[in-house]
N, C-alpha and C. Protein backbone atom coordinates (compact mmCIF):
# COMPACT_ATOMS: atom_id res chain seq x y z
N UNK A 1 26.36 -25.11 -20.03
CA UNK A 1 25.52 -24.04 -19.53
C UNK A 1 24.23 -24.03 -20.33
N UNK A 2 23.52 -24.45 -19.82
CA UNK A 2 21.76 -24.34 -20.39
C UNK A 2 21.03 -23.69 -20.11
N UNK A 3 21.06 -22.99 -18.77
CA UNK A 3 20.34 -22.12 -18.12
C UNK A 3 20.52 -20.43 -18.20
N UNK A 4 20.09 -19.63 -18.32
CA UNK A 4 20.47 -18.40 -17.66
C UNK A 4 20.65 -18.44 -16.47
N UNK A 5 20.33 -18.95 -15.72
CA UNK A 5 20.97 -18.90 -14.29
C UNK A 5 21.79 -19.67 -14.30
N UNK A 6 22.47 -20.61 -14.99
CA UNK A 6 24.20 -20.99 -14.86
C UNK A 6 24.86 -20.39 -15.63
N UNK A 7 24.75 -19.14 -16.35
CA UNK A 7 25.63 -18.56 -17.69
C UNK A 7 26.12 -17.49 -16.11
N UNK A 8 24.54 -17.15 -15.73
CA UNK A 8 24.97 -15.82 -14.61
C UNK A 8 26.16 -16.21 -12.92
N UNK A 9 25.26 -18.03 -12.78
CA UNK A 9 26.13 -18.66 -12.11
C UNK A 9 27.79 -18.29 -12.31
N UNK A 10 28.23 -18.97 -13.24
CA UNK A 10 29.47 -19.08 -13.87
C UNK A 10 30.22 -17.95 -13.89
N UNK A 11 29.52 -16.64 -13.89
CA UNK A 11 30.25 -15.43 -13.39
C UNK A 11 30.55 -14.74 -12.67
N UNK A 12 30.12 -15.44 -11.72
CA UNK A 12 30.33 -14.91 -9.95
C UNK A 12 28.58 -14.75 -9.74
N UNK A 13 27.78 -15.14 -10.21
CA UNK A 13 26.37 -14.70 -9.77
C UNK A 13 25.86 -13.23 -10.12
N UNK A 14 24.36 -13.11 -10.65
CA UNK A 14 23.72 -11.91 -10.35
C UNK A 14 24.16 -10.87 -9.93
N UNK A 15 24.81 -10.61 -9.04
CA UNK A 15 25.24 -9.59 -7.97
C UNK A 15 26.44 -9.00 -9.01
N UNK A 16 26.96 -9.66 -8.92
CA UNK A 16 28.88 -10.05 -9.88
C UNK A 16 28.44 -9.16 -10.88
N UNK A 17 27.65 -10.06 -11.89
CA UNK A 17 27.56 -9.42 -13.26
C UNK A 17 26.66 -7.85 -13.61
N UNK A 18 25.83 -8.02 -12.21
CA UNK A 18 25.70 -6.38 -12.00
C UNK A 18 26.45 -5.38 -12.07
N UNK A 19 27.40 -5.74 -11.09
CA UNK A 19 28.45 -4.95 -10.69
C UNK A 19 29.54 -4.62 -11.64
N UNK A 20 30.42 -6.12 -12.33
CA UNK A 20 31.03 -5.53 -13.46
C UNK A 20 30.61 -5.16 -14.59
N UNK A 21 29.00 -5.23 -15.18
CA UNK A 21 28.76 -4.49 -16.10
C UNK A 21 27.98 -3.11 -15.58
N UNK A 22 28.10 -2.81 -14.61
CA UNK A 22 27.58 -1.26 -13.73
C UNK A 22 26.36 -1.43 -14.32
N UNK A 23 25.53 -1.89 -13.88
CA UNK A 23 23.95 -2.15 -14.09
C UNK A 23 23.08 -2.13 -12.83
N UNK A 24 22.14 -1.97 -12.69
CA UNK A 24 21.57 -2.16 -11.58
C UNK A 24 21.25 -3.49 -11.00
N UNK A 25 21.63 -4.08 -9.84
CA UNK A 25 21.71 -5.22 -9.40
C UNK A 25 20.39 -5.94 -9.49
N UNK A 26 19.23 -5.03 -9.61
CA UNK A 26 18.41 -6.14 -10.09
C UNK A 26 18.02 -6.25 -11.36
N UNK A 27 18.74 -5.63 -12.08
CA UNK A 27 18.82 -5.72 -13.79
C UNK A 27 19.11 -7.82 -14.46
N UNK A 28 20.28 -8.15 -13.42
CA UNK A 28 20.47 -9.29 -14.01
C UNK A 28 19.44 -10.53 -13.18
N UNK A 29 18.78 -10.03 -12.00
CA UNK A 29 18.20 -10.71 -11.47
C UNK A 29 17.04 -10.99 -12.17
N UNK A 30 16.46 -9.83 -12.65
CA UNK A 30 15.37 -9.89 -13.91
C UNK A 30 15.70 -11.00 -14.94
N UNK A 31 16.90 -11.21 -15.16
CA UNK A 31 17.39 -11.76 -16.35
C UNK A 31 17.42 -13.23 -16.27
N UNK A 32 17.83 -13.70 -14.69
CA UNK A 32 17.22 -14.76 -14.13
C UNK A 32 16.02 -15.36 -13.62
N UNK A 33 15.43 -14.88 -13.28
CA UNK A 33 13.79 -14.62 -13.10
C UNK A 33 13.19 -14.92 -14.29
N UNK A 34 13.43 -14.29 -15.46
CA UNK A 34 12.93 -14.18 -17.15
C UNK A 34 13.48 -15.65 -17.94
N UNK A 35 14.26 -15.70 -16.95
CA UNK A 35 15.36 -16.73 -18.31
C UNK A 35 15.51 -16.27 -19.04
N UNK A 36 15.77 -15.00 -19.04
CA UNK A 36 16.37 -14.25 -20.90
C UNK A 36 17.11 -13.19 -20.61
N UNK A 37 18.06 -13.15 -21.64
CA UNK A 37 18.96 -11.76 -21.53
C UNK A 37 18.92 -11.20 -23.02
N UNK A 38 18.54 -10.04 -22.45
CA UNK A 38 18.40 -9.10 -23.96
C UNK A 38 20.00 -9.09 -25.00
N UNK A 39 19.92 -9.44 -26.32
CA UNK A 39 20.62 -9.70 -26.93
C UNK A 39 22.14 -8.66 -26.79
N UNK A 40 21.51 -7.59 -26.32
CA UNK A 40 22.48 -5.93 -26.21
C UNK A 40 24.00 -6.52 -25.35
N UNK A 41 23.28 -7.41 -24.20
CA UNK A 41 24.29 -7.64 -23.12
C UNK A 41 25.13 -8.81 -23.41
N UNK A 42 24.88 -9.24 -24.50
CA UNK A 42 25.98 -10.79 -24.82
C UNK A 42 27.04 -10.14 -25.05
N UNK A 43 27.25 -9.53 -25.98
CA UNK A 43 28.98 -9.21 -25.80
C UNK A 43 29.62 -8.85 -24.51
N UNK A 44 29.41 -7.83 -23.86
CA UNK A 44 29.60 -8.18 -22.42
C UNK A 44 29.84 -9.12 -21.83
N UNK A 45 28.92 -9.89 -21.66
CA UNK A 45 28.53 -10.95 -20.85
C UNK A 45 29.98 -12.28 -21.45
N UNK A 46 30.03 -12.03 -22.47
CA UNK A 46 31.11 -13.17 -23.33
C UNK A 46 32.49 -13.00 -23.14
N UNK A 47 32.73 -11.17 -23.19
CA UNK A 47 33.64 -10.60 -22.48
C UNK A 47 34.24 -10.52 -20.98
N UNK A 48 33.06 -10.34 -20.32
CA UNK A 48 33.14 -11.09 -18.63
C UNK A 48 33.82 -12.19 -18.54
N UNK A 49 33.50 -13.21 -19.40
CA UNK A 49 33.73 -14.64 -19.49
C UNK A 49 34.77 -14.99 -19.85
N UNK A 50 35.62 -14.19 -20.18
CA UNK A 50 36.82 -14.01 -20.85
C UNK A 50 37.91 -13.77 -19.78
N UNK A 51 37.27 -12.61 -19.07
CA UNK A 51 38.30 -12.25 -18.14
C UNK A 51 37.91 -13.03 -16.97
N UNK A 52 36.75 -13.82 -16.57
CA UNK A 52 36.88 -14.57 -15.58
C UNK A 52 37.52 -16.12 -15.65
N UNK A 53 37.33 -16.37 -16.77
CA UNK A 53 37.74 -17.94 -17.22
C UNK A 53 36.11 -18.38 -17.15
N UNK A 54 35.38 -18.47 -17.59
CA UNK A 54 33.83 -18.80 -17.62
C UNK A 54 33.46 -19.45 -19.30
N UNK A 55 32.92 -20.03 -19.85
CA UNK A 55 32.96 -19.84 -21.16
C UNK A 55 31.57 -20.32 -21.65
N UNK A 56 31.86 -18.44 -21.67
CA UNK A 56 30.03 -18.29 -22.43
C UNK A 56 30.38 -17.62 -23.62
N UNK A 57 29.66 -18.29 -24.39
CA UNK A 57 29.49 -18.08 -25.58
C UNK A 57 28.69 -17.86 -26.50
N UNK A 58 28.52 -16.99 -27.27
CA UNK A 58 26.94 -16.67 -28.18
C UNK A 58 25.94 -17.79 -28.36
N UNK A 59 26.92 -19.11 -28.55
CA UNK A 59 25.97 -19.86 -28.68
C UNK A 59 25.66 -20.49 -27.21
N UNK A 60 26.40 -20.86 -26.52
CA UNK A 60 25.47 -20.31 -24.85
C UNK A 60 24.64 -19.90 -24.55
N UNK A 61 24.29 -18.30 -24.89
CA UNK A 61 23.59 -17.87 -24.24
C UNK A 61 22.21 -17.80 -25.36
N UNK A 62 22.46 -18.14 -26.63
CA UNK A 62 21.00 -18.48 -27.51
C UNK A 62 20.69 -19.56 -26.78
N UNK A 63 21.17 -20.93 -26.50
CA UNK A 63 20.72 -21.56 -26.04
C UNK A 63 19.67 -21.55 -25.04
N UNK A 64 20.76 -20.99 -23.85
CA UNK A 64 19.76 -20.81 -22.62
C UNK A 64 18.26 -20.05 -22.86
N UNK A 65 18.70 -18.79 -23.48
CA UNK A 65 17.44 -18.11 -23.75
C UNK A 65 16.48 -18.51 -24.55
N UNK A 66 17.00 -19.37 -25.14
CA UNK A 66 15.67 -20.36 -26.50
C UNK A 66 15.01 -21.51 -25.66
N UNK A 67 15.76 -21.66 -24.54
CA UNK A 67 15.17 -23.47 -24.16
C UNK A 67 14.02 -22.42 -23.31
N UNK A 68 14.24 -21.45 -22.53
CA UNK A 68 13.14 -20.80 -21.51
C UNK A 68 11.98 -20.53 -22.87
N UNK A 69 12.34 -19.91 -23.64
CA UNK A 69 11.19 -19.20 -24.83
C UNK A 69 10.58 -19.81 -25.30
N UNK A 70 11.05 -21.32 -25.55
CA UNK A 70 10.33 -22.28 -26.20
C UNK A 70 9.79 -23.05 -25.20
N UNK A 71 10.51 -23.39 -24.29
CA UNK A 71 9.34 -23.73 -22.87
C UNK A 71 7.88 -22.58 -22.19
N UNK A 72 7.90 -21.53 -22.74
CA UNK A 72 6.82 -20.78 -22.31
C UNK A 72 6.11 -20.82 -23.25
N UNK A 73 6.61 -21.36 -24.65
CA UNK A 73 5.78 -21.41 -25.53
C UNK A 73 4.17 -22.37 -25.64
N UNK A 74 5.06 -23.07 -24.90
CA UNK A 74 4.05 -24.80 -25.31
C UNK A 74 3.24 -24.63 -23.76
């Protein structure tokens, strides 16, 4: 998983991870759009992953969010 949009993939999609973290559905769409997810929602998000069989992991989701940050960088 390299992407934020395959961490969100991997959990049933955008919609999904809206829904089981009761967020507003375009909360995670932002998050795909951004390539970034605010650090608040990784436990969650790792927890999701847990109960779906998905496996995201802290270092997962630094990943994804560092390769977008450092690609907007340059």
């Amino acid at each position: 998983m390299d992407t934020v949009s395959h961490i969100l993939d991997s959990l049933g999609g955008a919609s999904a991870v809206g829904r089981e973290l009761k967020l507003p559905q375009v909360t995670p769409r932002q998050w795909k759009r951004r390539g970034n997810i605010p650090t608040t929602y990784w436990p969650d998000l790792i927890a999701l992953g847990e109960r779906v069989g998905a496996s995201v992991t802290a270092d997962a989701l630094m990943r994804a969010c560092t390769v977008r940050t450092t690609e907007a960088a340059e």
